[in-house]
Protein backbone atom coordinates (compact mmCIF):
# COMPACT_ATOMS: atom_id res chain seq x y z
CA UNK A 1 12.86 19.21 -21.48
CA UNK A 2 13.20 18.54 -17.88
CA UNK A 3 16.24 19.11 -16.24
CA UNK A 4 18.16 16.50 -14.72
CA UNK A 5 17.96 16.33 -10.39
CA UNK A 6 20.88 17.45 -8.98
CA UNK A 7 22.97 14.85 -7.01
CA UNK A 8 22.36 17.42 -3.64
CA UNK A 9 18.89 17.51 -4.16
CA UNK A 10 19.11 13.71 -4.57
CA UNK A 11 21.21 13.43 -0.95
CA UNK A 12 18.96 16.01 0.80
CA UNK A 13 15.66 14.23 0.35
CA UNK A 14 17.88 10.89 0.78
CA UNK A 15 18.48 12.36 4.01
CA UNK A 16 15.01 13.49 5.17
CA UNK A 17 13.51 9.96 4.15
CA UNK A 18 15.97 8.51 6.58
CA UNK A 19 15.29 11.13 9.08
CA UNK A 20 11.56 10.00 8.89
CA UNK A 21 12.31 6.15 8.93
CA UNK A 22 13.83 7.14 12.26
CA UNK A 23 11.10 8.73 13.85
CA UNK A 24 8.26 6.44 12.35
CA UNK A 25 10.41 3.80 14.09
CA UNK A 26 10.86 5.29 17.58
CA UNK A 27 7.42 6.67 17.20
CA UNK A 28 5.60 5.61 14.76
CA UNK A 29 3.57 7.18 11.64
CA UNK A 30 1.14 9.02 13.02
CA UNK A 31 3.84 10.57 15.45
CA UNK A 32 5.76 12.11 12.93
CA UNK A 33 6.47 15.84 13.09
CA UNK A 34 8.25 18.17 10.39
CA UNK A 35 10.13 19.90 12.88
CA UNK A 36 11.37 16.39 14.18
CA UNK A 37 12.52 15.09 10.52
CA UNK A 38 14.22 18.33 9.57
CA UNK A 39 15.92 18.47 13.09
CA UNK A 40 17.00 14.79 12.38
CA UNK A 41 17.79 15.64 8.74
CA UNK A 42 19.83 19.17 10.18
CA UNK A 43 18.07 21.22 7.02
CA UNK A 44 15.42 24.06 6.77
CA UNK A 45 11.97 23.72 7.29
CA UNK A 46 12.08 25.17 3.64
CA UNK A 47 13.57 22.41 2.81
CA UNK A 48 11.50 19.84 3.59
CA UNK A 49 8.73 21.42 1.83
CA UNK A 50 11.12 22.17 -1.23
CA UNK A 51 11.00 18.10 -1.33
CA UNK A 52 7.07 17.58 -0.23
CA UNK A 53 4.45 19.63 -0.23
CA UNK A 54 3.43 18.32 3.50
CA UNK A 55 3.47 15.22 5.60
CA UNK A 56 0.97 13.43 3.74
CA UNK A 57 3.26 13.55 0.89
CA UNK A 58 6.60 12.22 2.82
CA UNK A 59 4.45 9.48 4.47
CA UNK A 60 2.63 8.27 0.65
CA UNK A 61 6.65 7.94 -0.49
CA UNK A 62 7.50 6.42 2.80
CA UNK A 63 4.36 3.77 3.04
CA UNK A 64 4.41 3.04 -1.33
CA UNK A 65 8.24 1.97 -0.39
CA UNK A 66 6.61 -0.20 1.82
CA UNK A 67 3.91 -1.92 -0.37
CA UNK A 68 6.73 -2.23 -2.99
CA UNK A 69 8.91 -3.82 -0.50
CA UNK A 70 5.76 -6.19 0.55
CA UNK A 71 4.60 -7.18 -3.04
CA UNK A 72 7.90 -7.56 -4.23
CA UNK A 73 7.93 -10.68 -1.21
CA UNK A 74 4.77 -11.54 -2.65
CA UNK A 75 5.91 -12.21 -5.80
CA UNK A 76 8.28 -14.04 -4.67
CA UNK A 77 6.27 -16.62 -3.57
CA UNK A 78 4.82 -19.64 -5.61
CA UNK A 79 1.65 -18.91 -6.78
CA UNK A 80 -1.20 -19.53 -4.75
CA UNK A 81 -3.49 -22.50 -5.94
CA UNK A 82 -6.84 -21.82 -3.84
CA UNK A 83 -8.38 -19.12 -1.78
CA UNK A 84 -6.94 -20.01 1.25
CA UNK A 85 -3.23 -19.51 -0.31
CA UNK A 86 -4.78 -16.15 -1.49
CA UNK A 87 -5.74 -15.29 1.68
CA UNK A 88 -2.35 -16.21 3.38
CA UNK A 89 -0.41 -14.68 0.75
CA UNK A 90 -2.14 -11.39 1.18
CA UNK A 91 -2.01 -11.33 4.78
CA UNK A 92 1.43 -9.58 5.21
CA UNK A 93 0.32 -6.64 2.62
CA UNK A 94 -3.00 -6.56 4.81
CA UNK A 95 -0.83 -6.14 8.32
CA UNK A 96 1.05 -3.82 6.67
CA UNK A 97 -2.01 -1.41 5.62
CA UNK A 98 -3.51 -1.99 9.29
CA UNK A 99 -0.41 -0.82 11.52
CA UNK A 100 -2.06 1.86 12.15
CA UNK A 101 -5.22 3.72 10.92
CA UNK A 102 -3.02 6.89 9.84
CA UNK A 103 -1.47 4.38 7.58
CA UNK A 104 -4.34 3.23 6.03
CA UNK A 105 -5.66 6.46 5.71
CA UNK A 106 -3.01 8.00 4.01
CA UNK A 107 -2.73 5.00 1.73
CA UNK A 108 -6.63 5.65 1.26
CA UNK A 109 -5.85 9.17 0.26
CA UNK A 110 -3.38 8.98 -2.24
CA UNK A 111 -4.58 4.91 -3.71
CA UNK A 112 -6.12 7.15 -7.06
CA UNK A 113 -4.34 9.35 -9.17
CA UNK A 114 -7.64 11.39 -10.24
CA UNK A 115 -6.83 15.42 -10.96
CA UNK A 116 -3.25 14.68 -9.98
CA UNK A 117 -0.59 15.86 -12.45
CA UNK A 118 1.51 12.84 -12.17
CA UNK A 119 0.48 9.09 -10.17
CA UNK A 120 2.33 9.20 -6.78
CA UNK A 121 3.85 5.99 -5.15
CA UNK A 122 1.14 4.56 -3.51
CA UNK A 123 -0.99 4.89 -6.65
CA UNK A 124 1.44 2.73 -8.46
CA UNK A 125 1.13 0.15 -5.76
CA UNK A 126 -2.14 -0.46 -6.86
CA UNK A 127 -1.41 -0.90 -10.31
CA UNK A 128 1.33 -3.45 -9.07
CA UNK A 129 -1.00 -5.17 -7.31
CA UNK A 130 -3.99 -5.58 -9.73
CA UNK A 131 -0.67 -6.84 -12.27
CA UNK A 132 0.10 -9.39 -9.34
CA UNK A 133 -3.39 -10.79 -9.17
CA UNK A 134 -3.94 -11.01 -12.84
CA UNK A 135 -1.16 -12.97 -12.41
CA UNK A 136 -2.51 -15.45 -9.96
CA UNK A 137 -5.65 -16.02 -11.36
CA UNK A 138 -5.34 -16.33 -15.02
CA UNK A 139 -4.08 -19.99 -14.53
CA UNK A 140 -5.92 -20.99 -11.42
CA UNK A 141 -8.58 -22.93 -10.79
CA UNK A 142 -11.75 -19.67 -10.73
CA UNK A 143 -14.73 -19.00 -12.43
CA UNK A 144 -14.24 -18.03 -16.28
CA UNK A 145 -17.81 -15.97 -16.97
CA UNK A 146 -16.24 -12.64 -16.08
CA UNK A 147 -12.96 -11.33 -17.32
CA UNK A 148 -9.50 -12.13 -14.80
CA UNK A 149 -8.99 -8.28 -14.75
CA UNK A 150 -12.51 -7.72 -13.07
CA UNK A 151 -11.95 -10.97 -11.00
CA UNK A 152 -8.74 -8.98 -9.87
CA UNK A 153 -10.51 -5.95 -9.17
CA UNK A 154 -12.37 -7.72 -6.89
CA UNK A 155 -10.16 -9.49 -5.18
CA UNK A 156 -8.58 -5.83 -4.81
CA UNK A 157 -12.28 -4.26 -3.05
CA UNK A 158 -12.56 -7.29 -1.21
CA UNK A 159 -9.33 -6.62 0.52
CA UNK A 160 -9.43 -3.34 0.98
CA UNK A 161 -13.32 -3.61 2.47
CA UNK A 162 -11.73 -6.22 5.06
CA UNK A 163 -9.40 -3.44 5.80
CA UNK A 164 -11.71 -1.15 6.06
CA UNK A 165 -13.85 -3.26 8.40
CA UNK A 166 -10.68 -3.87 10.55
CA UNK A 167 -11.20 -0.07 11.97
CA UNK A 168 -15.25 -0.14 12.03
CA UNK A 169 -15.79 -0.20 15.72
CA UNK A 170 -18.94 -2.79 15.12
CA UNK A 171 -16.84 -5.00 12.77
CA UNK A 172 -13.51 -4.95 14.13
CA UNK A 173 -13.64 -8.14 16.07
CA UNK A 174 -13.38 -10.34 13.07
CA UNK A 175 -9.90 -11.82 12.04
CA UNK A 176 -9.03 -10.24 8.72
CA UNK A 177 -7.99 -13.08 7.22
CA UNK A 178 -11.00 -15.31 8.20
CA UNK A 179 -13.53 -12.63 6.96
CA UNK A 180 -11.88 -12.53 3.20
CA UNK A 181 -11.71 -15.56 2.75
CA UNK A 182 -15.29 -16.56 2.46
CA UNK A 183 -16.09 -13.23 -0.12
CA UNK A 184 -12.87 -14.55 -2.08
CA UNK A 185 -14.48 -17.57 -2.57
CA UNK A 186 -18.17 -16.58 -3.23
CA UNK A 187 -16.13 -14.00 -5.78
CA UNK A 188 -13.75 -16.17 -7.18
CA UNK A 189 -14.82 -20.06 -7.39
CA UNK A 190 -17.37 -21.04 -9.78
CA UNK A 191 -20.49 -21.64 -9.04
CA UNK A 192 -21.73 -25.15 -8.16
């Protein structure tokens, strides 16, 4: 049986999580040093790595807090009726992944949960967001020849292929928004 986290523990990694919010926001992700969080945080360097085992770690708790925060606003929202309310629904999560490339790869790093012993944060998000899609499109107006979980799953490599595309020096012109929509609906509307 596990043992229960001890309220210190709990306030120390309380603590460096806040130190890090304060860096990523006079600095920004990438930025962020160790030695500046656990300055911030006044622990040990020992510490910090008691809590995470580096700063891809501390960022995939810090960004999956994020995506929470942005599909929980998401769902929120009344459900979107066509692609284009698809489209502008997603658009917050999309800025959100795209704020900087270190973002995206992180969240590109630690999206699976393959060989991991348990899922971490931003893994989760994903699930969430598949679960948030099903939800859209088992009542709306798409095609029906494929199950709404696969439809979902696309919607899900669409968006993270426009992503994607956003830091492709040949591609990166395109408005993100404007180049999902037309997959979304070759994907998602039935054929004529």
């Amino acid at each position: 049986m596990k043992q229960p986290v001890q309220q210190r523990t709990l306030k120390t990694r309380a603590r460096l999580l806040a130190a890090a919010e304060q860096v990523i926001a006079a600095q920004g992700f990438e930025a962020l040093r160790v030695d500046q969080v656990v300055a911030i945080a006044g622990v040990a360097k020992g510490t910090f790595f008691a809590h995470f085992t580096d700063k891809d770690a501390l960022m995939a708790q810090l960004i999956g807090a994020r995506i929470n925060t942005a599909l929980d606003t998401i769902e929120e929202q009344p459900t979107p009726s066509d692609v284009d309310e698809i489209v502008q629904a997603l658009a917050p999560l999309m800025a959100l992944m795209t704020c900087e490339r270190y973002v995206f790869d992180v969240i590109l790093r630690h999206s699976g949960a393959a060989l991991a012993e348990e899922i971490g944060p931003i893994a989760e998000t994903f699930g969430r967001f598949q679960t948030v899609l099903e939800g859209w499109l088992k009542d709306a107006p798409v095609r029906r020849d494929v199950p709404v979980a696969m439809l979902a799953e696309g919607v899900g490599a669409f968006f993270i292929q426009v992503i994607a595309l956003h830091f492709c020096a040949l591609h990166s012109d395109v408005d993100m928004p404007a180049r999902l929509a037309p997959w979304l609906r070759a994907w998602l509307l039935p054929p004529a």
